[in-house]
C-alpha atoms as a PDB file:
ATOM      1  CA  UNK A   1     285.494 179.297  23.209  1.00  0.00           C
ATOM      2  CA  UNK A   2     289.267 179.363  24.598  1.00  0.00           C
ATOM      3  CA  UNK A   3     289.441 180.930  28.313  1.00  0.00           C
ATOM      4  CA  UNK A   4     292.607 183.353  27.878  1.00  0.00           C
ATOM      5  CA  UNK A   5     293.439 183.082  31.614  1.00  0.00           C
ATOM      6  CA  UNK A   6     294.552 179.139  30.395  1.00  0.00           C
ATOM      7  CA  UNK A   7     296.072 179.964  27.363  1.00  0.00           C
ATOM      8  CA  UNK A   8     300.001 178.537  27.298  1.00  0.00           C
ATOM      9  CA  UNK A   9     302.261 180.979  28.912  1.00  0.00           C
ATOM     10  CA  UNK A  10     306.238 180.934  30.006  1.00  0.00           C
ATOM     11  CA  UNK A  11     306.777 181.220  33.673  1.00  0.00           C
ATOM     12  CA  UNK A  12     310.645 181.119  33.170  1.00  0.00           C
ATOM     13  CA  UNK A  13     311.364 177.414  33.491  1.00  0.00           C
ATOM     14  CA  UNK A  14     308.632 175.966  31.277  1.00  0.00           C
ATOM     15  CA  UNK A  15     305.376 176.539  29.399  1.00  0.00           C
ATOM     16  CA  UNK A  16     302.351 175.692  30.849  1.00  0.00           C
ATOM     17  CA  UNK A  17     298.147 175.669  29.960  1.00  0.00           C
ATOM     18  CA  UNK A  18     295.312 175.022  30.689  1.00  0.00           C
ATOM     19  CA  UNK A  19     294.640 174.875  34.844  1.00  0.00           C
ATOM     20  CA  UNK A  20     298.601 175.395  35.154  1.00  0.00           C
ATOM     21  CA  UNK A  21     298.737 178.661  33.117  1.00  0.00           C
ATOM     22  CA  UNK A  22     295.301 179.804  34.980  1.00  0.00           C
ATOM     23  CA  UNK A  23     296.750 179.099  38.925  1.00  0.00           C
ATOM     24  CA  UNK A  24     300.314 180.913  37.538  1.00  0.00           C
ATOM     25  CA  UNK A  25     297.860 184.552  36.299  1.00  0.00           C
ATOM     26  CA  UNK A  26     296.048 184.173  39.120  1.00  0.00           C
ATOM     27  CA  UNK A  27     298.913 184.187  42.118  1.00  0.00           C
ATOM     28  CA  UNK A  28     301.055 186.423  39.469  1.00  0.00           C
ATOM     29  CA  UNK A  29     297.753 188.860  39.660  1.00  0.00           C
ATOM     30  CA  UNK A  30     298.122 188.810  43.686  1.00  0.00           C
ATOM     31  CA  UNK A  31     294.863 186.335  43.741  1.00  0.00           C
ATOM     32  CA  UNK A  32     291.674 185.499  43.405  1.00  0.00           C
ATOM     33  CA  UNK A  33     290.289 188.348  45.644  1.00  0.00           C
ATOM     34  CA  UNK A  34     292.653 190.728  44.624  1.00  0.00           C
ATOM     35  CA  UNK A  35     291.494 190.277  40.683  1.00  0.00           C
ATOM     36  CA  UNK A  36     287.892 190.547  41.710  1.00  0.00           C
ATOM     37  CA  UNK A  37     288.318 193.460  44.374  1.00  0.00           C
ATOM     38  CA  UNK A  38     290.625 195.353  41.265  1.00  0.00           C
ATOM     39  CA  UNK A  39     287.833 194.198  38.567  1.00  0.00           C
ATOM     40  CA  UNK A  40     285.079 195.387  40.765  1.00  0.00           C
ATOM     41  CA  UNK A  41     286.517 199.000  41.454  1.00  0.00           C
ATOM     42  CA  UNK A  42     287.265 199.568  37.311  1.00  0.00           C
ATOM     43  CA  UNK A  43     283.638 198.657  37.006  1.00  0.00           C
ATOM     44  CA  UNK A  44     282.076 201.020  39.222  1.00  0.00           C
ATOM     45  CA  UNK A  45     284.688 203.640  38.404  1.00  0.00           C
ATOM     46  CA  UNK A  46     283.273 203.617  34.975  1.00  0.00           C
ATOM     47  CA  UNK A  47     279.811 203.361  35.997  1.00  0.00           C
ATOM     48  CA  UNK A  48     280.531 206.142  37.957  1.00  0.00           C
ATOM     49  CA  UNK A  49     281.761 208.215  35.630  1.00  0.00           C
ATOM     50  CA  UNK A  50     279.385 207.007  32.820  1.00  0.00           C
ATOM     51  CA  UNK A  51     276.479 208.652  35.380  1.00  0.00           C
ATOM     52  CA  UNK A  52     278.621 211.788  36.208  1.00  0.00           C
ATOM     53  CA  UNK A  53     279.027 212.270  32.561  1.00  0.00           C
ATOM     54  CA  UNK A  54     275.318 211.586  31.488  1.00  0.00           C
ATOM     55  CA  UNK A  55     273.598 213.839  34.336  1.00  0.00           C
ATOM     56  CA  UNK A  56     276.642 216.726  33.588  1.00  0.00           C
ATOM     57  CA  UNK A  57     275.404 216.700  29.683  1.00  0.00           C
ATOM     58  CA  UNK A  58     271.722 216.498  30.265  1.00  0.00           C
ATOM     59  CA  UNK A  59     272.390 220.054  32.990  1.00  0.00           C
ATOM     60  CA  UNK A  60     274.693 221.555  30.386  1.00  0.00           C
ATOM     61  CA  UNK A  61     271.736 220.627  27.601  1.00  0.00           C
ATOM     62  CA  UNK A  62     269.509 222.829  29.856  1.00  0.00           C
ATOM     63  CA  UNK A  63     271.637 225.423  30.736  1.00  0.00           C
ATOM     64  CA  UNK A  64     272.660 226.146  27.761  1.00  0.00           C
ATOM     65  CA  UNK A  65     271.286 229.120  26.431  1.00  0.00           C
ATOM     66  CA  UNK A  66     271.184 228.116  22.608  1.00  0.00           C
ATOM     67  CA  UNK A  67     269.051 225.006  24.197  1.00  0.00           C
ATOM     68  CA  UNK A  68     265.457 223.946  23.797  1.00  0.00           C
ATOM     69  CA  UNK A  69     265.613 222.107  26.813  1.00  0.00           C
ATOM     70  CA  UNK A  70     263.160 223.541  29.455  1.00  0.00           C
ATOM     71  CA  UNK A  71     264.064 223.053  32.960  1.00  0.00           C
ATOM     72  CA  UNK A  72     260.789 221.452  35.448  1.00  0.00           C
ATOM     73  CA  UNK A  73     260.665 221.599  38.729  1.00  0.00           C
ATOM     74  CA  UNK A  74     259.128 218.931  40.305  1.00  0.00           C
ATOM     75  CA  UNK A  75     258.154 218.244  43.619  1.00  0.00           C
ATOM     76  CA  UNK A  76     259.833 215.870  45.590  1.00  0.00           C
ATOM     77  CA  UNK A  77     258.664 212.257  45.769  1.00  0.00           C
ATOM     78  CA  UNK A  78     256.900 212.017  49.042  1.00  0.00           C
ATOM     79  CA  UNK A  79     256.490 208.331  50.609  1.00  0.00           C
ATOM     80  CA  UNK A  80     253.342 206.852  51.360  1.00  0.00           C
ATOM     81  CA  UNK A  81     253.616 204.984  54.839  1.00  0.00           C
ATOM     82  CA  UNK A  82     253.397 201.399  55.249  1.00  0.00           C
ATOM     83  CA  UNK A  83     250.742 199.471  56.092  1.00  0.00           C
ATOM     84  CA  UNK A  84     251.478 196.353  58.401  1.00  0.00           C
ATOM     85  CA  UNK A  85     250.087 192.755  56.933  1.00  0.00           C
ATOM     86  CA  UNK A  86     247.297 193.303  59.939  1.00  0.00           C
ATOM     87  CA  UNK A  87     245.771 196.292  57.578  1.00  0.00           C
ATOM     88  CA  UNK A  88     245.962 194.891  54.568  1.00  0.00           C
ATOM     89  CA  UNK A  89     244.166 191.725  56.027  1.00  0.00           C
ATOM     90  CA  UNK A  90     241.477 194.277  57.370  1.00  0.00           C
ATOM     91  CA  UNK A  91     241.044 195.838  54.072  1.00  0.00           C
ATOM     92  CA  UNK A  92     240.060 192.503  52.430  1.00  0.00           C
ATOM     93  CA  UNK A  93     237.628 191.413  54.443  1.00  0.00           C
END
């Protein structure tokens, strides 16, 4: 598999590949943070919106009055306290 990051590229003297070409993309991108702080926010963004757009369809599919869908209410998820590792030592013997 070719990495396209090192794939020969004109940087308006000369050609260059492999780690060359890679370095050039990289400071030409702003960096090595800046490409993973830019990749990271399209990712969530469409995570985001992937969620947003799944939880928006699912209300519409129960909203709708053509649907079959029947709305539940449920109770809230209560938590359970903790126990400390003392209690759960007590408990086993």
């Amino acid at each position: 598999m070719q990495d396209s990051w090192c794939s020969s590229i004109w940087d308006g003297t000369q050609f260059l590949s492999g780690a060359a070409a890679r370095e050039y993309r990289l400071r030409m991108a702003g960096g090595v943070e800046t490409v993973i702080r830019n990749t990271s926010r399209k990712a969530a963004e469409n995570a985001t919106r992937e969620a947003l757009e799944t939880v928006n369809g699912a209300i519409k599919a129960v909203i709708d009055p053509n649907s079959n869908v029947l709305p539940v209410a449920r109770p809230a998820a209560r938590r359970r306290p903790r126990k400390s590792s003392s209690d759960m030592a007590r408990e086993k013997k």
